[in-house]
C-alpha atoms as a PDB file:
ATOM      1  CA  UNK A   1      58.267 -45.487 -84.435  1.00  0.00           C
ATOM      2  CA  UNK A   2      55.680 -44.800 -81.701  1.00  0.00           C
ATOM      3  CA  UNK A   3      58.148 -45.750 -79.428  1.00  0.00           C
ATOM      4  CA  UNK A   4      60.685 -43.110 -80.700  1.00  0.00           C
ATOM      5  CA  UNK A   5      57.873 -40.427 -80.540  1.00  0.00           C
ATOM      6  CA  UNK A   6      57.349 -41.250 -76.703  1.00  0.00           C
ATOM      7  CA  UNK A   7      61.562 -40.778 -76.425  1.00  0.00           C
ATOM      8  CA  UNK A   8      61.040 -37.872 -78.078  1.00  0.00           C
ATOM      9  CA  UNK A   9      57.897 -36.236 -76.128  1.00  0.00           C
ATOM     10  CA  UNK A  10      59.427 -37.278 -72.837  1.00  0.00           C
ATOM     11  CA  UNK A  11      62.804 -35.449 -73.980  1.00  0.00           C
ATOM     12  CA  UNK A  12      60.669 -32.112 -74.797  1.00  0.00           C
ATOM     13  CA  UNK A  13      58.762 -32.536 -71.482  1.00  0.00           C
ATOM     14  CA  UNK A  14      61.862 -32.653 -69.319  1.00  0.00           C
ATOM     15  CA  UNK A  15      63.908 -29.873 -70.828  1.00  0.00           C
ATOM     16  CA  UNK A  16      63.962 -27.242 -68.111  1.00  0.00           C
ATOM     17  CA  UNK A  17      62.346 -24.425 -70.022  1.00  0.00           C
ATOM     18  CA  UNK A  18      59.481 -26.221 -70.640  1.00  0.00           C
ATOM     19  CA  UNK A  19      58.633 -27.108 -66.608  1.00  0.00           C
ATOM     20  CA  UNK A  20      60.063 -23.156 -66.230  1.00  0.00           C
ATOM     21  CA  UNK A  21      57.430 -21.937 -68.934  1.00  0.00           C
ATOM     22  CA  UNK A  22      54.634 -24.492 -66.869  1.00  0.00           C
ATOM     23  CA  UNK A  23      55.499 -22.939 -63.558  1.00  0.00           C
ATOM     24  CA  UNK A  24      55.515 -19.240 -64.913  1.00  0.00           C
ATOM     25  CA  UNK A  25      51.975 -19.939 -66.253  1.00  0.00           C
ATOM     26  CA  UNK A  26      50.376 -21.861 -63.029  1.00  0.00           C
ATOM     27  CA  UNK A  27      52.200 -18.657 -60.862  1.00  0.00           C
ATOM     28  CA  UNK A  28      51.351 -15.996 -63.579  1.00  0.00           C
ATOM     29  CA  UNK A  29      47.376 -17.053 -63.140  1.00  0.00           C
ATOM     30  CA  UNK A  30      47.638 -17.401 -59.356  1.00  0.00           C
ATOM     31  CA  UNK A  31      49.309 -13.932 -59.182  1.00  0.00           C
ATOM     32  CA  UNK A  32      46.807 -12.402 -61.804  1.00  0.00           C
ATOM     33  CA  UNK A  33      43.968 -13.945 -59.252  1.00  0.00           C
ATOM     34  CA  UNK A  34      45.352 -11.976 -56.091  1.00  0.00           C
ATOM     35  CA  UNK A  35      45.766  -8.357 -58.323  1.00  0.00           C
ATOM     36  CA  UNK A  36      42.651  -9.234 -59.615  1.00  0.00           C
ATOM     37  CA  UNK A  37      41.342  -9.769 -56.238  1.00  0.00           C
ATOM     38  CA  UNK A  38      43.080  -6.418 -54.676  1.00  0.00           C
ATOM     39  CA  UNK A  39      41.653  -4.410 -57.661  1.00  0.00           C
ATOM     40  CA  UNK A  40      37.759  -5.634 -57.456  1.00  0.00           C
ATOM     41  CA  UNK A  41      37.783  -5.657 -53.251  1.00  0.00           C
ATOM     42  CA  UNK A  42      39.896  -2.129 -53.211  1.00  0.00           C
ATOM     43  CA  UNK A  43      40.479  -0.321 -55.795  1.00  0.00           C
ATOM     44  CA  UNK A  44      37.619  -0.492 -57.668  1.00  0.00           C
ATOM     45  CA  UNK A  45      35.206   0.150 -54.710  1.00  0.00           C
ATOM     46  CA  UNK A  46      37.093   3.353 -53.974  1.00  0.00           C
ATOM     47  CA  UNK A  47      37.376   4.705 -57.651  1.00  0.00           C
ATOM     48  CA  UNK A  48      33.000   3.711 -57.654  1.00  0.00           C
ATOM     49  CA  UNK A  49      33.038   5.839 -54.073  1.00  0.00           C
ATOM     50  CA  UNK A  50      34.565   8.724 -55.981  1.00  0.00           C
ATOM     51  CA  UNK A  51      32.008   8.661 -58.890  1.00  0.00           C
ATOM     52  CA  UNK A  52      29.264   7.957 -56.698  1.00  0.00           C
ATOM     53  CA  UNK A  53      28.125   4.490 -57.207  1.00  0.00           C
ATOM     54  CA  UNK A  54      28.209   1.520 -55.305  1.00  0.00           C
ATOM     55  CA  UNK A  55      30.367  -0.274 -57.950  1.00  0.00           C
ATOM     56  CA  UNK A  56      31.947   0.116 -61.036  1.00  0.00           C
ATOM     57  CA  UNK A  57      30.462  -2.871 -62.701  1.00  0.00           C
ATOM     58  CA  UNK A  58      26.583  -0.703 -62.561  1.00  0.00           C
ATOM     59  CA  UNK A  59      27.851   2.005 -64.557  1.00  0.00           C
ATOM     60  CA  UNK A  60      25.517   1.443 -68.093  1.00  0.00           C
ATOM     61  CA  UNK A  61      24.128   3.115 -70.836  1.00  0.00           C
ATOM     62  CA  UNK A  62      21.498   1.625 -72.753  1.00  0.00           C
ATOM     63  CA  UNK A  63      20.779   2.651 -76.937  1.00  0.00           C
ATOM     64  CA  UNK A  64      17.674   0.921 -78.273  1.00  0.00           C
ATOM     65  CA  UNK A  65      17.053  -1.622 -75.676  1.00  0.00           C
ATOM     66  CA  UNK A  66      20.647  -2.999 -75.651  1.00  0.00           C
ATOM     67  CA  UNK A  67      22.467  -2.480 -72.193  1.00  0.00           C
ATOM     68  CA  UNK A  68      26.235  -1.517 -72.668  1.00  0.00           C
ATOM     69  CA  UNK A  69      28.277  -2.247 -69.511  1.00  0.00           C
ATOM     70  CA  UNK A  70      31.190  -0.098 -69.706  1.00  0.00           C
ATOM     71  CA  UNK A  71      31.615  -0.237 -65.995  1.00  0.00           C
ATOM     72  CA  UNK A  72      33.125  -3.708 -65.800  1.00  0.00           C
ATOM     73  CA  UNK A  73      35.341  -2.859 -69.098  1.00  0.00           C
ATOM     74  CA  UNK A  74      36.736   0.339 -66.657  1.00  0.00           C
ATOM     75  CA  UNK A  75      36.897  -2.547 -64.106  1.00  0.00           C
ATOM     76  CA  UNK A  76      38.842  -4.547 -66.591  1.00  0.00           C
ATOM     77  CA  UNK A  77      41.426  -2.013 -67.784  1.00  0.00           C
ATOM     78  CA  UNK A  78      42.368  -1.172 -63.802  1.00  0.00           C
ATOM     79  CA  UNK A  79      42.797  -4.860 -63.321  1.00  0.00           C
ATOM     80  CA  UNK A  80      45.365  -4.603 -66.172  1.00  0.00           C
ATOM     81  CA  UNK A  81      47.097  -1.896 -65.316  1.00  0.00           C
ATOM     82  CA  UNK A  82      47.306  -2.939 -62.011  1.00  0.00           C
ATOM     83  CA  UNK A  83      48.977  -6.477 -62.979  1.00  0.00           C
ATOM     84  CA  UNK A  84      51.289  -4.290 -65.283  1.00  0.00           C
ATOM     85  CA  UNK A  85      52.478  -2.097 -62.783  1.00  0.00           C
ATOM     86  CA  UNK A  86      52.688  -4.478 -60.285  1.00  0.00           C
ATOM     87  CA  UNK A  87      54.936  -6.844 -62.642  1.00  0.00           C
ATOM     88  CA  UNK A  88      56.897  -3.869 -63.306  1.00  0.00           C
ATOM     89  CA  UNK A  89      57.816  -2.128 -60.400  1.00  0.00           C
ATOM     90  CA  UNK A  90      58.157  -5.888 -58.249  1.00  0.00           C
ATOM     91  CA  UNK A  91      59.941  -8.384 -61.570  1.00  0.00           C
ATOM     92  CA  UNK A  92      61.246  -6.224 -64.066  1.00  0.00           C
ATOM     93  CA  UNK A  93      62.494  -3.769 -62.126  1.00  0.00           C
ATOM     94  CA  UNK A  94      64.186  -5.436 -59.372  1.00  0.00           C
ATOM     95  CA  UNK A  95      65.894  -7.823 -62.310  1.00  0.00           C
ATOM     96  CA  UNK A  96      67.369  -5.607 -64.460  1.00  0.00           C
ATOM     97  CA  UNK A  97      68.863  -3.642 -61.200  1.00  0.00           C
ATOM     98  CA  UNK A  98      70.028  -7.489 -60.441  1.00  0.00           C
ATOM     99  CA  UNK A  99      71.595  -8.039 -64.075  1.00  0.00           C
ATOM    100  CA  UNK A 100      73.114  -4.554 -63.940  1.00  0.00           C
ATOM    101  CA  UNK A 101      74.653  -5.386 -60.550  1.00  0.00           C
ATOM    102  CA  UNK A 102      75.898  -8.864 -62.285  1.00  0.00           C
ATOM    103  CA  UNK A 103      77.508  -7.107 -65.362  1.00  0.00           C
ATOM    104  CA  UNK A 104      79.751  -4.610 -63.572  1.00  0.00           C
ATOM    105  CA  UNK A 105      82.281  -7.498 -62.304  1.00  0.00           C
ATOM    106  CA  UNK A 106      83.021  -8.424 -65.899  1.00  0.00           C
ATOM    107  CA  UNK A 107      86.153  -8.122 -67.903  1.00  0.00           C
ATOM    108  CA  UNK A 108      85.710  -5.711 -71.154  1.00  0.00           C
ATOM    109  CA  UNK A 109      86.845  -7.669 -73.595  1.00  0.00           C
ATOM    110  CA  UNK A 110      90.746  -8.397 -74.612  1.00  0.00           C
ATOM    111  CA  UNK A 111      91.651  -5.225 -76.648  1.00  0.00           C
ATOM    112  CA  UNK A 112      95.691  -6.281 -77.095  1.00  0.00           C
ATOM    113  CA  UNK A 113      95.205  -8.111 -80.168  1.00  0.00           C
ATOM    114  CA  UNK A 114      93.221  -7.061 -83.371  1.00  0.00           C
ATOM    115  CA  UNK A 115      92.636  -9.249 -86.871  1.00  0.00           C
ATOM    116  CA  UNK A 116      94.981  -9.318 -90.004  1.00  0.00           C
ATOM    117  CA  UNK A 117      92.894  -7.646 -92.631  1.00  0.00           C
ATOM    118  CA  UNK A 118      94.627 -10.286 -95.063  1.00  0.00           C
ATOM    119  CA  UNK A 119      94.343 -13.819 -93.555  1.00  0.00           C
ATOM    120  CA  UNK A 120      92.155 -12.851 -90.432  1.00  0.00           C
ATOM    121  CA  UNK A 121      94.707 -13.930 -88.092  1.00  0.00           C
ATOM    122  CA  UNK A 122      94.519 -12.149 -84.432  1.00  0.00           C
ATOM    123  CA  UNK A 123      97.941 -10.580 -84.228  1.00  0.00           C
ATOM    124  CA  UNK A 124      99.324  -7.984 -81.044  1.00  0.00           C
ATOM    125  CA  UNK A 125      97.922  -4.409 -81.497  1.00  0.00           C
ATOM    126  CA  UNK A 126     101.008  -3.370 -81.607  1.00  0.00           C
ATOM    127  CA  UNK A 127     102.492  -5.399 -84.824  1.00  0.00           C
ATOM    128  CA  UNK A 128     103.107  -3.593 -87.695  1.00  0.00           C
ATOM    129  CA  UNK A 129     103.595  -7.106 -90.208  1.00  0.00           C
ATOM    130  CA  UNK A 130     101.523  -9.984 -89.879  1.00  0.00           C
ATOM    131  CA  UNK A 131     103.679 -13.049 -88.433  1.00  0.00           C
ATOM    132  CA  UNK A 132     101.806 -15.509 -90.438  1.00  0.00           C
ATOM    133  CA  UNK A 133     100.950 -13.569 -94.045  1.00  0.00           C
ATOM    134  CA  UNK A 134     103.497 -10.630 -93.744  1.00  0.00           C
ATOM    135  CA  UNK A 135     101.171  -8.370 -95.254  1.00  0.00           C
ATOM    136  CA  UNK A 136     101.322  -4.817 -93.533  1.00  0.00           C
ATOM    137  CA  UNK A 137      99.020  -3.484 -91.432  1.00  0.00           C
ATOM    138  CA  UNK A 138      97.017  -0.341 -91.063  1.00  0.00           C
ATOM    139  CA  UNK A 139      98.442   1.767 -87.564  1.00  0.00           C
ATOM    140  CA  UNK A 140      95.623   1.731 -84.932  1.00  0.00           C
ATOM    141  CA  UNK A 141      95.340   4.477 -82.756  1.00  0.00           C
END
């Protein structure tokens, strides 16, 4: 039995969309680090330049002695934004141009026969009696 299990977890370890989903998720983080990276060295230091403080992250209020840092949760929301645009404009985009490209060589699909409303058959568009059931069929324009 345990011995089955092990078959069984090695089988699920080695189908490819599990190492794909392992090496999305190790590049996802390491990608996430260098936006993350960009955004706190130069984005965020420019955006605190415009408001006039040295960073984003001081930017407080306090309401009976408790210190709310809104600064680094403007910090945070740029960081996202950031990895959603980038993602965007530099996967999505680029792919679905690619799969567009991809789908314009294909073959629309065989229109010269259509299906006997009797026994389901796939007879020429042109027929006017099923060859196998005889039963008449409806004219199609």
């Amino acid at each position: 039995m345990f011995k089955d299990m092990l078959t069984g977890f090695r089988a699920f370890l080695f189908r490819g969309n599990v190492i794909d989903l392992a090496v999305a998720v190790v590049i996802g983080i390491a990608f996430g680090a260098v936006v993350d990276s960009v955004v706190s060295g130069l984005i965020t230091p420019l955006i605190a330049m415009i408001v006039g403080e040295s960073s984003l992250a001081s930017l407080t209020f306090t309401i009976n002695d408790a210190v709310f840092f809104y600064g680094s949760v403007i910090d945070q929301i740029i960081s996202f934004v950031a990895v959603a645009a980038v993602i965007y404009f530099f996967v999505i985009t680029p792919m679905n141009m690619f799969l567009e490209r991809s789908r314009r060589g294909e073959v629309p699909a065989d229109t010269t026969t259509k299906s006997c409303p009797e026994c389901l058959s796939s007879v020429p568009v042109a027929a006017r009696r099923c060859a196998f059931c005889t039963s008449e069929l409806p004219l199609t324009a």
